[in-house]
Protein backbone atom coordinates (compact mmCIF):
# COMPACT_ATOMS: atom_id res chain seq x y z
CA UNK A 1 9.04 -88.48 74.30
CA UNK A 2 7.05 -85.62 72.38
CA UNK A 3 8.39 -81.84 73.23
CA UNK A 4 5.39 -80.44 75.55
CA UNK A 5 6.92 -76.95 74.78
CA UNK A 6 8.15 -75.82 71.83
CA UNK A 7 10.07 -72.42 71.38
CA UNK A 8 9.61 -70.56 67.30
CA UNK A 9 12.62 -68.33 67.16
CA UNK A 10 11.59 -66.02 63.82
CA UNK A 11 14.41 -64.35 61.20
CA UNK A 12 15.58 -61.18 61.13
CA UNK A 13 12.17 -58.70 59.92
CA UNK A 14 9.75 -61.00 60.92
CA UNK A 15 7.00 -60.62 63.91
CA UNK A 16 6.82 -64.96 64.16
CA UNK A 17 3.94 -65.14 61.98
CA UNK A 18 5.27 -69.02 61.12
CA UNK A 19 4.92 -69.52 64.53
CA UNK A 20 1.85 -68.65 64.72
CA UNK A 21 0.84 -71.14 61.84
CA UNK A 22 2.93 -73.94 64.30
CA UNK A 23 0.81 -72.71 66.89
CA UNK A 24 -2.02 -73.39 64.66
CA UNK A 25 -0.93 -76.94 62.83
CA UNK A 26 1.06 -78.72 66.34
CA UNK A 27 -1.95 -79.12 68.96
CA UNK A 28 -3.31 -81.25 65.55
CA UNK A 29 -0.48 -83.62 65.94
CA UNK A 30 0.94 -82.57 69.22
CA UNK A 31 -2.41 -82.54 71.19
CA UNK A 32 -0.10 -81.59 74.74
CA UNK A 33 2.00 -79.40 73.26
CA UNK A 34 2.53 -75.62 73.28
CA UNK A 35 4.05 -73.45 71.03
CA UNK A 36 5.67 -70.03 72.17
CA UNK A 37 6.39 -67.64 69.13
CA UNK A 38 7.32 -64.20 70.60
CA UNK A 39 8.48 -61.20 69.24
CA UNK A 40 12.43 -61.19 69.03
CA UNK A 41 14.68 -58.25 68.94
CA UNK A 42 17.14 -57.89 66.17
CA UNK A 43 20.03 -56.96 68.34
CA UNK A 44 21.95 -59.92 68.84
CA UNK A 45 22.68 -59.11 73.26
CA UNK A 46 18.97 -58.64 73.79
CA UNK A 47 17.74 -61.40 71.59
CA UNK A 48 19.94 -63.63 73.37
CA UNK A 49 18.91 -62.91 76.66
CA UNK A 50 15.27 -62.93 76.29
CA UNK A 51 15.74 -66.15 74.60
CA UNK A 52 17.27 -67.64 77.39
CA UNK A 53 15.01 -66.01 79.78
CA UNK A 54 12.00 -67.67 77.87
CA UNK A 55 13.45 -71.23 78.05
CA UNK A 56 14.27 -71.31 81.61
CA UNK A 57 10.71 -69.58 82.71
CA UNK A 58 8.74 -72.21 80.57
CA UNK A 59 11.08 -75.29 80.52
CA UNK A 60 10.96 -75.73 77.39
CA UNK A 61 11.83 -79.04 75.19
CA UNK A 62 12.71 -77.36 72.07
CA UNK A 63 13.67 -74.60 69.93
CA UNK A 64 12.57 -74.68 66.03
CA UNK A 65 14.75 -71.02 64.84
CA UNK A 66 14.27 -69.78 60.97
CA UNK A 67 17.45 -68.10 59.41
CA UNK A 68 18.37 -65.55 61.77
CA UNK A 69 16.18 -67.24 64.48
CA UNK A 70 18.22 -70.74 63.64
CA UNK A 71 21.56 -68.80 64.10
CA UNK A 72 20.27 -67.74 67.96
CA UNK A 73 19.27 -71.53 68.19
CA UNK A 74 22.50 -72.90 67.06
CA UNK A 75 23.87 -69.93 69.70
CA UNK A 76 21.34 -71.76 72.61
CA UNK A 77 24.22 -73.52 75.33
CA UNK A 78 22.01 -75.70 76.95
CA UNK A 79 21.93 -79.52 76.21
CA UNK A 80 18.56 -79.91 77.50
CA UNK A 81 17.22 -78.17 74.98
CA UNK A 82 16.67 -80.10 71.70
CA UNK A 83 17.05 -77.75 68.34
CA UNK A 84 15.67 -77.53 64.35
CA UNK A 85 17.07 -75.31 62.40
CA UNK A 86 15.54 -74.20 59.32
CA UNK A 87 17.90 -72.10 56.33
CA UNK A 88 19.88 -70.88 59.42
CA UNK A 89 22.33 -67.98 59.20
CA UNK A 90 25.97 -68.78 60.03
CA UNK A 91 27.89 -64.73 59.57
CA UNK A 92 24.65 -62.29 60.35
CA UNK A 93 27.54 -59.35 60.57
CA UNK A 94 28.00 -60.26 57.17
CA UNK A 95 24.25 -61.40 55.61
CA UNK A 96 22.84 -58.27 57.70
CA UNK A 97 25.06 -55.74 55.79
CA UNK A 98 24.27 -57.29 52.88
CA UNK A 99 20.36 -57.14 52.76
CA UNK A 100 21.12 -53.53 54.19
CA UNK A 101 19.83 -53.56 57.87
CA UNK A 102 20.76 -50.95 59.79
CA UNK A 103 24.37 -50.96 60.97
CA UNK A 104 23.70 -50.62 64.57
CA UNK A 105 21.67 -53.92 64.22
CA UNK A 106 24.26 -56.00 62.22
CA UNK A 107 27.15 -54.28 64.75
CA UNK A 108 25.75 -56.01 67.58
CA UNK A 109 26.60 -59.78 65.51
CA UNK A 110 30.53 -58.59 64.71
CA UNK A 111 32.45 -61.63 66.32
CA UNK A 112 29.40 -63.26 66.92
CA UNK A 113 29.72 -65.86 64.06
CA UNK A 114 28.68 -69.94 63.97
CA UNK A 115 32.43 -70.07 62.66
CA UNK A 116 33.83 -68.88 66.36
CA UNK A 117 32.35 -71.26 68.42
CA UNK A 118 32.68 -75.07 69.57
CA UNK A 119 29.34 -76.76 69.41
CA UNK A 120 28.52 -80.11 71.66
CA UNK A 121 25.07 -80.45 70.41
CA UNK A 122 23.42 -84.04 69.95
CA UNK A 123 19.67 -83.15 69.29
CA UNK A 124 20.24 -81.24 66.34
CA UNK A 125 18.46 -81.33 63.05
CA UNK A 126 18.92 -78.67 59.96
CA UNK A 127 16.45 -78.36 57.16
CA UNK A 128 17.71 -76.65 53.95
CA UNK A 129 15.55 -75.83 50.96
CA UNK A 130 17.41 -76.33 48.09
CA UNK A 131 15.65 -73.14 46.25
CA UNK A 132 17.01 -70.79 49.12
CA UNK A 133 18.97 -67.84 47.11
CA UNK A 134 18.99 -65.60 50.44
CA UNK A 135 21.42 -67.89 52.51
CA UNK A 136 22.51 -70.96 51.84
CA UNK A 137 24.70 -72.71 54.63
CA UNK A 138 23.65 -76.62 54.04
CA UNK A 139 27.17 -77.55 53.31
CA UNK A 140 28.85 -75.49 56.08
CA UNK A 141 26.11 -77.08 58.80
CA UNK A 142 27.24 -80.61 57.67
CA UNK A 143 31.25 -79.09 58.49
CA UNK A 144 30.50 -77.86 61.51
CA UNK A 145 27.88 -80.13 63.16
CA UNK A 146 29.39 -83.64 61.40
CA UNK A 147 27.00 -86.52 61.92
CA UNK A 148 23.71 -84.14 62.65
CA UNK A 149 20.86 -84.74 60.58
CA UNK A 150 20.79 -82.43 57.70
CA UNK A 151 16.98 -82.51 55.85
CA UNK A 152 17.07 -81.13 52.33
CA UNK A 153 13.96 -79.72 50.96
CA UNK A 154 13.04 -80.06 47.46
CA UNK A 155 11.34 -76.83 46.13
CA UNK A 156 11.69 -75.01 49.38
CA UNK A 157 12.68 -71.18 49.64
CA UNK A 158 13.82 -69.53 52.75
CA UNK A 159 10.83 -69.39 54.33
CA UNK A 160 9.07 -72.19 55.04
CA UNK A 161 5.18 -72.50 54.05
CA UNK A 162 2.65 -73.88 56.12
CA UNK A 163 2.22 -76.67 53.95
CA UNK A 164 5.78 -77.81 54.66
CA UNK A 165 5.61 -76.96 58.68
CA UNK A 166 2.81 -80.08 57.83
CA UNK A 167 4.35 -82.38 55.76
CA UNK A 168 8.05 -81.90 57.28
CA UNK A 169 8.31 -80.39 59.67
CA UNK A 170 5.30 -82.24 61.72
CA UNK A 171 7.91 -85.92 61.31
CA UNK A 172 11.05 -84.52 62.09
CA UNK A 173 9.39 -83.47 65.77
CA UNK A 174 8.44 -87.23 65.98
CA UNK A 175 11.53 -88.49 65.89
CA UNK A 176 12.49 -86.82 69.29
């Protein structure tokens, strides 16, 4: 069965303006599906919550989350709720600092890492472009989530383009 609604978590400095091209591209091969690409805070206790708040108020099928946005998908606990990942972020205490974000916004991910938490998730599916010099946690996703489908990406950077939302992105959704 197709996802009728689809969640776009967006990375860290981003106002969802991929999920506003999903919005665009899905009703063309998704003709009863919506797409909900909100505005995310950066702080990891608010981002959470509104996240969660937005699944249960539209009942939704799925969550697509892009580097920061796929670390608060991988951080969803609710197996009803299938989940793509795309470049995710696996330490944002640690990638945060790096790219220099304020420390009161990296502060609020200290403990918060992929590496301290048990994961029982069975609709799972990362995408990794292998030209992503930002993060790069392909190899760690296949540690931690063994047996998950892991989609590498020839020629794709962090972000994902519209063009690949379309050619990718667009068959890995069929297969739920």
């Amino acid at each position: 069965m197709k996802p009728k609604k689809i969640l776009y978590i967006h990375g860290y400095n981003s106002s969802g303006s991929t999920g506003r091209v999903m919005q665009e591209i899905f009703p063309k091969y998704f003709p009863d599906c919506e797409v909900i690409a909100p505005k995310i805070s950066p702080y990891f206790v608010e981002a959470q919550e509104r996240i969660e708040e937005i699944i249960k108020e539209n009942n939704i099928d799925l969550v697509i989350g892009t580097s920061l946005g796929g670390f608060m998908t991988l951080k969803i606990n609710n197996p009803k709720v299938s989940k793509i990942v795309i470049n995710p972020v696996f330490d944002p205490f640690e990638d945060l600092a790096e790219i220099d974000a304020p420390k009161d916004i990296y502060e609020s991910y200290r403990n918060k890492s992929i590496y301290n938490q048990s994961f029982n998730d069975s609709n799972l599916i990362g995408i990794f472009g292998d030209k992503d010099i930002l993060v790069n946690y392909r190899e760690d996703f296949k540690t931690f989530f063994p047996g998950r489908e892991v989609v590498e990406v020839s020629e794709m950077e962090h972000q994902i383009k519209s063009e690949e939302i379309e050619k990718i992105l667009v068959k890995i959704i069929n297969k739920f």
